[in-house]
N, C-alpha and C. Protein backbone atom coordinates (compact mmCIF):
# COMPACT_ATOMS: atom_id res chain seq x y z
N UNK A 1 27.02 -10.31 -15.32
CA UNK A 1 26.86 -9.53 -14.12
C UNK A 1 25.66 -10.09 -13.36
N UNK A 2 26.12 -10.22 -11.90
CA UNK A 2 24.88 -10.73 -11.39
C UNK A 2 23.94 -9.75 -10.74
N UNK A 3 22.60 -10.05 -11.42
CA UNK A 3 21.73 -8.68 -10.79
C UNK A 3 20.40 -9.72 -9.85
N UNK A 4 19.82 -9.00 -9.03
CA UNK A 4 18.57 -9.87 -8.12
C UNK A 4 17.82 -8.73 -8.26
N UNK A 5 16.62 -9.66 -8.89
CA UNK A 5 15.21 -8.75 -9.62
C UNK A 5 14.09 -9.63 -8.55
N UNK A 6 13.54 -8.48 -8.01
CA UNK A 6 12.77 -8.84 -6.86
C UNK A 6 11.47 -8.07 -7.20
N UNK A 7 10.16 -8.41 -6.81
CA UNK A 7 8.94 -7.81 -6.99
C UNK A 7 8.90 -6.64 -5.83
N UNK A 8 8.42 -5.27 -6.89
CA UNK A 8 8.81 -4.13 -6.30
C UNK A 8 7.82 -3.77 -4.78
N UNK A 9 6.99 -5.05 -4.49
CA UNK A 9 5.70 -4.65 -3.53
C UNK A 9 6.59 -5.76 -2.68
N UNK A 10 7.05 -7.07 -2.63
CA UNK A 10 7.35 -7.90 -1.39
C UNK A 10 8.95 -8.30 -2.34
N UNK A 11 9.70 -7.75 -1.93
CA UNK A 11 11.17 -7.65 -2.00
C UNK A 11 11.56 -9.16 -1.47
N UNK A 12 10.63 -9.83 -0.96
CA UNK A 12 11.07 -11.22 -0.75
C UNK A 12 10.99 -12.14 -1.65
N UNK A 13 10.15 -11.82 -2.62
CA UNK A 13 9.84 -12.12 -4.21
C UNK A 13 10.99 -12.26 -5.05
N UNK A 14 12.31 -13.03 -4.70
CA UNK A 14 12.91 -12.47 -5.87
C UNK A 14 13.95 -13.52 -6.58
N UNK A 15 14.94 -12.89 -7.41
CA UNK A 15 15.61 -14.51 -7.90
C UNK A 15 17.29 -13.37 -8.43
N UNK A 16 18.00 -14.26 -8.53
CA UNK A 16 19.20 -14.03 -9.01
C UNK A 16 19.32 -14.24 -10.46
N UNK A 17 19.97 -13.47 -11.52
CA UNK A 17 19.53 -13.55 -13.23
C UNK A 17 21.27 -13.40 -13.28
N UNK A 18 21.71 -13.74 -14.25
CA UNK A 18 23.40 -13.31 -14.92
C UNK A 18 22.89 -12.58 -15.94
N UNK A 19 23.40 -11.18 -15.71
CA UNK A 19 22.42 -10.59 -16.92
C UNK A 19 24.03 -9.83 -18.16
N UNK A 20 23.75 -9.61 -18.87
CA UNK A 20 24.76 -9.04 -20.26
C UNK A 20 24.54 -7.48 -19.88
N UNK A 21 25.70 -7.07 -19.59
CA UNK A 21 25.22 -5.06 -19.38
C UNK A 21 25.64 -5.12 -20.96
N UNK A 22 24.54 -4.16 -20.86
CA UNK A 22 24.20 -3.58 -22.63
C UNK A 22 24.29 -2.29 -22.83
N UNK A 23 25.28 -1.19 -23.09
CA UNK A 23 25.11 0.05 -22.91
C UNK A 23 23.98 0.67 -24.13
N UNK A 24 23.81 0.15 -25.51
CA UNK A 24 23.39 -0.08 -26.13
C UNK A 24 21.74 -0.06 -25.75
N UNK A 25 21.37 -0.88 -24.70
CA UNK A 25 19.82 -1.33 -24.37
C UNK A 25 19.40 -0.46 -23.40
N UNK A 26 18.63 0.66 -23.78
CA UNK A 26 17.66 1.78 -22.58
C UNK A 26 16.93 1.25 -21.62
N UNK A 27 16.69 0.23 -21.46
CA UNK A 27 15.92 -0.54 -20.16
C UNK A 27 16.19 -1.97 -20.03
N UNK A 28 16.09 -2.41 -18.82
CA UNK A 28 16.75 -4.19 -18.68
C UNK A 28 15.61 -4.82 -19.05
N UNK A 29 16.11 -5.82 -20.13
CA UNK A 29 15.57 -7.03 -20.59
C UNK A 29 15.17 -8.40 -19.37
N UNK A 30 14.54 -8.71 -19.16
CA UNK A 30 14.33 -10.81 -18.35
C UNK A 30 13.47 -10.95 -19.13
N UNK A 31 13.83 -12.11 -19.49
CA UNK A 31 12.82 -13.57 -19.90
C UNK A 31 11.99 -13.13 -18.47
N UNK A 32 10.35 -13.28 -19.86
CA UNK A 32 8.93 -13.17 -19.55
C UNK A 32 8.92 -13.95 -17.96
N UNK A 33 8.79 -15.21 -18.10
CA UNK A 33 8.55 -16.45 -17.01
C UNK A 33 9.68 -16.18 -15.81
N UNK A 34 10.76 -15.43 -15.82
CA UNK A 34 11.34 -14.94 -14.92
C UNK A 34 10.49 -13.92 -13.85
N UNK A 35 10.27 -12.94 -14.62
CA UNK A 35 9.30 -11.48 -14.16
C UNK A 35 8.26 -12.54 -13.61
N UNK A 36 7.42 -12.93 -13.77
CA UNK A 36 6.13 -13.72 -13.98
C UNK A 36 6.36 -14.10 -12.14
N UNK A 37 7.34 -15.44 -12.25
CA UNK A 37 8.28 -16.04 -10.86
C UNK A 37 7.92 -14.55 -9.82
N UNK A 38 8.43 -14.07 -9.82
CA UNK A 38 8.68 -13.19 -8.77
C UNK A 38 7.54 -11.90 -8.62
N UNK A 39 6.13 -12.57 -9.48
CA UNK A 39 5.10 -11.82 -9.39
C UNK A 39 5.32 -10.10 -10.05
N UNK A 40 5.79 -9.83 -10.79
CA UNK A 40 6.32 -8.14 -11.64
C UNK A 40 4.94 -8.68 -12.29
N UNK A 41 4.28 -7.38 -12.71
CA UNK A 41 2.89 -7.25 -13.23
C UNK A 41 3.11 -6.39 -14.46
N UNK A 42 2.54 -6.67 -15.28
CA UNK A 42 2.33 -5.44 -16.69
C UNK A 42 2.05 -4.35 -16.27
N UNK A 43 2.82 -3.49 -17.03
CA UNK A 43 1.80 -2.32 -16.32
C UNK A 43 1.58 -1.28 -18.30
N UNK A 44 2.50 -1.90 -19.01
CA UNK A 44 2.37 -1.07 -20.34
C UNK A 44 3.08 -2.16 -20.95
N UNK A 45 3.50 -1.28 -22.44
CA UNK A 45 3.75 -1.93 -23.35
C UNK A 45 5.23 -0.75 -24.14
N UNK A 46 6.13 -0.94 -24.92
CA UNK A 46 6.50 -0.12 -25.28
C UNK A 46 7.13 -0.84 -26.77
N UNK A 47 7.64 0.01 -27.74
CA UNK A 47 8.22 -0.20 -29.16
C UNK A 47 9.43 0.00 -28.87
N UNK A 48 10.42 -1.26 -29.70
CA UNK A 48 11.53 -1.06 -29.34
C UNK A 48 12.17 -1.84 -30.71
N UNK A 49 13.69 -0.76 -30.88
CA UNK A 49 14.33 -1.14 -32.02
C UNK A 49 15.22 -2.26 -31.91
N UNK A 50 15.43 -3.36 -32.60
CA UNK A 50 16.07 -4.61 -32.06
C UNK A 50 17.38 -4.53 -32.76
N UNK A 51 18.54 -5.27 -32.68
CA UNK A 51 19.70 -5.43 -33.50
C UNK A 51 19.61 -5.45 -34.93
N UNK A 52 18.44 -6.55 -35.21
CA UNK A 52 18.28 -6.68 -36.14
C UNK A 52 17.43 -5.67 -37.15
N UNK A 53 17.36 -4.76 -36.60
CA UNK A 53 16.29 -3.60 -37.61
C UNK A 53 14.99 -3.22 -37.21
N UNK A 54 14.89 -4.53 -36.81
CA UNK A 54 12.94 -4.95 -36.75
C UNK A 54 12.54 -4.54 -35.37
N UNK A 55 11.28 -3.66 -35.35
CA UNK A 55 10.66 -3.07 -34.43
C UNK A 55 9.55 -3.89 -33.61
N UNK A 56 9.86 -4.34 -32.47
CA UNK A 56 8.92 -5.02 -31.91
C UNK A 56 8.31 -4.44 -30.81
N UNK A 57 6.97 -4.79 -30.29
CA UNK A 57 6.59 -4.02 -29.13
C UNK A 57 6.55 -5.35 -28.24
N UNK A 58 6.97 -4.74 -26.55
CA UNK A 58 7.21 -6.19 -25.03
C UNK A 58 6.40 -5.14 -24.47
N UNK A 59 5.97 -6.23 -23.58
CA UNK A 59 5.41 -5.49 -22.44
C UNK A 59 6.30 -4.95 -21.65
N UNK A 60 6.00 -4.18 -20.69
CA UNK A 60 6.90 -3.63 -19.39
C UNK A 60 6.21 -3.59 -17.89
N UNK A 61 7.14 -3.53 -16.89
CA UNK A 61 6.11 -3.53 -15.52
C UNK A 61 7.89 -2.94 -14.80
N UNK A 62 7.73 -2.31 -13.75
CA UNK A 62 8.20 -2.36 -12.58
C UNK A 62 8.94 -2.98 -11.74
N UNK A 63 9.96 -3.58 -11.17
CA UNK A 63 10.35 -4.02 -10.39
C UNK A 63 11.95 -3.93 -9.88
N UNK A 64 12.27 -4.40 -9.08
CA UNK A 64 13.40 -3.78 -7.76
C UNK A 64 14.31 -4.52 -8.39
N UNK A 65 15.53 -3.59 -8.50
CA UNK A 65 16.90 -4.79 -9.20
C UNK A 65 18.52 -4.08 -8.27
N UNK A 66 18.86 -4.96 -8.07
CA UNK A 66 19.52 -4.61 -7.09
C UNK A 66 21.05 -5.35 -7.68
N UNK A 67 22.48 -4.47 -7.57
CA UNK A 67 23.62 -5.19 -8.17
C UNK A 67 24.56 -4.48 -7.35
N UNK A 68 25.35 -5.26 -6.84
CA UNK A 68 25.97 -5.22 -5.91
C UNK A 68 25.80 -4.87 -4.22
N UNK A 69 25.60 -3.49 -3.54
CA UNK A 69 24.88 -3.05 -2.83
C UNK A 69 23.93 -2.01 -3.40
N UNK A 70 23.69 -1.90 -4.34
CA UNK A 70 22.68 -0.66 -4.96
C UNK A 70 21.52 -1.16 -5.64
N UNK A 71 20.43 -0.73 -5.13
CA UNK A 71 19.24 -1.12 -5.28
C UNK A 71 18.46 0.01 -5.95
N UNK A 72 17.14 -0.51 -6.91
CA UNK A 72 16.55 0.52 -7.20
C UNK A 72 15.06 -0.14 -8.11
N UNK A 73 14.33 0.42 -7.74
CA UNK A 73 13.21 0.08 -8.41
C UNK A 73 13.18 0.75 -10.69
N UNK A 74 12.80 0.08 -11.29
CA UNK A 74 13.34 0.60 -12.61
C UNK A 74 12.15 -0.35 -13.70
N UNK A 75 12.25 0.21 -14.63
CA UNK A 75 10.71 -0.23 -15.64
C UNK A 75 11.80 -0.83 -16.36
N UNK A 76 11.60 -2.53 -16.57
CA UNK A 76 11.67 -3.90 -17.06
C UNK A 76 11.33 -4.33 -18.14
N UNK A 77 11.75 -4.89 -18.75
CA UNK A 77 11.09 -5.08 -20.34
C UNK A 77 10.87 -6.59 -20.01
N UNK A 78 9.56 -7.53 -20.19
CA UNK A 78 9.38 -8.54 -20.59
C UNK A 78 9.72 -9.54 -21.58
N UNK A 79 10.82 -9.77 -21.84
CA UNK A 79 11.28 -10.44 -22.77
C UNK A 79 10.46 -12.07 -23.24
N UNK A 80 11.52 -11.99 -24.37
CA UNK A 80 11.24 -13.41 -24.83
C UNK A 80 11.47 -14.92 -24.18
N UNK A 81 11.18 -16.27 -23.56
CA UNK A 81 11.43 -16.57 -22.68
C UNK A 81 13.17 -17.47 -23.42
N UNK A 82 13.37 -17.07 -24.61
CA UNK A 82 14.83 -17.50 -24.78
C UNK A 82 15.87 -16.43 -24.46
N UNK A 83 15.70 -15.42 -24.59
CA UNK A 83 16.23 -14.05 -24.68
C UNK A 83 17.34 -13.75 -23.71
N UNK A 84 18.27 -13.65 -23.50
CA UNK A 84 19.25 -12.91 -23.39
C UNK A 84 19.20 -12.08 -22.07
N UNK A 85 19.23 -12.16 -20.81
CA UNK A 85 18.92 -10.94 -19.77
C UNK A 85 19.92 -10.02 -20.07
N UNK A 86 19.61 -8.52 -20.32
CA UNK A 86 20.57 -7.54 -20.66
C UNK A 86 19.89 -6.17 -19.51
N UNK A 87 21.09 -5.88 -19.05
CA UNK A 87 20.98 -5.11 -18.11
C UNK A 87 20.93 -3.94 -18.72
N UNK A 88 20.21 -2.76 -18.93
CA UNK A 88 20.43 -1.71 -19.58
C UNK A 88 20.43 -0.56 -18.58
N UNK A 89 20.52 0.88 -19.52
CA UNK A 89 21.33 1.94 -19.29
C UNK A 89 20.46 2.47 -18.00
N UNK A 90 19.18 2.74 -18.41
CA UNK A 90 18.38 3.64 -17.59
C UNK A 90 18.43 2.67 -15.98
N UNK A 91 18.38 1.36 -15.79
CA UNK A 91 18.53 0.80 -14.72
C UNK A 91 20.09 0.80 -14.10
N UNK A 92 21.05 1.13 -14.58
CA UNK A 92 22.60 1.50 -14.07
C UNK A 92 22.36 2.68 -13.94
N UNK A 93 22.03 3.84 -14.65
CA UNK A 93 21.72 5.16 -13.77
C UNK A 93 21.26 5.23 -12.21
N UNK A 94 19.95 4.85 -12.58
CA UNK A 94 19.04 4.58 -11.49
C UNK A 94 19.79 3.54 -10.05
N UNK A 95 20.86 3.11 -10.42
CA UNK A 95 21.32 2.05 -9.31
C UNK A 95 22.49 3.21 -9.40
N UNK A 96 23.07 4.41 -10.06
CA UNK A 96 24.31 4.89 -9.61
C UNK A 96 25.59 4.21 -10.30
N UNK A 97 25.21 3.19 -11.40
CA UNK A 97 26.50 3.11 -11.69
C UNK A 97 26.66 3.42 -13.29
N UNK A 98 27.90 3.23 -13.86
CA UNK A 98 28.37 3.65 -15.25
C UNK A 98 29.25 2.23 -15.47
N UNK A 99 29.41 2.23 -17.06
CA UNK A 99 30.33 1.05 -17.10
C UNK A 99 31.71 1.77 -17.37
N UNK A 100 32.96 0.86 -16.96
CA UNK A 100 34.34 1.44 -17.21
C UNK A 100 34.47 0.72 -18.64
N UNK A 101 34.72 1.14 -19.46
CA UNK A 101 35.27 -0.01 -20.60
C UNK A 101 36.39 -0.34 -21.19
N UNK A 102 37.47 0.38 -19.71
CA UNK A 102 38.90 0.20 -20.15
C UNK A 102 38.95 -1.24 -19.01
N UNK A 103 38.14 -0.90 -17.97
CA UNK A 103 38.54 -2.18 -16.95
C UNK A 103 37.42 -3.17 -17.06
N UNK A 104 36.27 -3.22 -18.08
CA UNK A 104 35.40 -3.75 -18.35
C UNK A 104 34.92 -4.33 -17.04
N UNK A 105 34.43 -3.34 -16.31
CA UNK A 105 33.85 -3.34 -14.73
C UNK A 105 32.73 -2.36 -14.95
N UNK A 106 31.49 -2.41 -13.66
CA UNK A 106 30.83 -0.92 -13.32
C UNK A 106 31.39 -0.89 -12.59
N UNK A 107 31.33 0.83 -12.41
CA UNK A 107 31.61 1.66 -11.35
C UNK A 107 30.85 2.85 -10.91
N UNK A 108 30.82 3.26 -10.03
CA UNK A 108 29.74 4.29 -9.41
C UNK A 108 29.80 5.46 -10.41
N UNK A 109 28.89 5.69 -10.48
CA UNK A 109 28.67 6.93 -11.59
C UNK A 109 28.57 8.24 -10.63
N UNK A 110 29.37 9.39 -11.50
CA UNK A 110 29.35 10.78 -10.72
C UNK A 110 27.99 11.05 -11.20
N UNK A 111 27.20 11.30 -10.03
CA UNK A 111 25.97 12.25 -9.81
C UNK A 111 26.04 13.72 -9.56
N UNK A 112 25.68 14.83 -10.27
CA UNK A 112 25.32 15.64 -10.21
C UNK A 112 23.90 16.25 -9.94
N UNK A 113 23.64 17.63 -9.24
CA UNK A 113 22.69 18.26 -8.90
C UNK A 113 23.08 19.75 -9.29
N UNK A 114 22.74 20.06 -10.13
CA UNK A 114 23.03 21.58 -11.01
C UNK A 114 22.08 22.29 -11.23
């Protein structure tokens, strides 16, 4: 899936990634030196459970990711610079969409206000 991760202060900052939607992964993964490119700043750190068992802590920062026409600013995980870009859950909320996994597509997610 192609997503464009742009620095959340100059939106002109930015680059095109093919990223893996991961329903599985609570926040989107880029390789470190990606984020870095387009100026995304640390802003924390968080613990996270990997495939493999093992608990590692990445940094995290901020920045604008935008897939298809839906845009949205969303907290980034700094990855490893071999790693895998995986688009995760909390950034498809935040952009409005859901995955179909009969048509292995996204699609706009029903929003509610209750």
């Amino acid at each position: 899936m192609k997503a464009v991760i742009a620095n959340p202060a100059d939106k002109m900052k930015k680059l095109d990634v093919d990223c893996l939607v991961d329903t599985g992964a609570i926040y989107t993964m880029i390789p470190r030196g990606l984020l870095e490119k387009v100026g995304v700043r640390i802003t924390g750190s968080r613990r996270f459970k990997l495939a493999n068992g093992k608990v590692e802590e990445y940094p995290v920062g901020e920045a604008y990711v935008e897939v298809g026409k839906a845009g949205a600013t969303s907290l980034l995980v700094f990855g490893p610079e071999d790693a895998q870009p995986l688009l995760g859950v909390t950034t498809l909320e935040l952009l409005g969409l859901q995955v179909d996994p009969v048509a292995g597509q996204l699609k706009p997610l029903e929003l509610y206000l209750l």
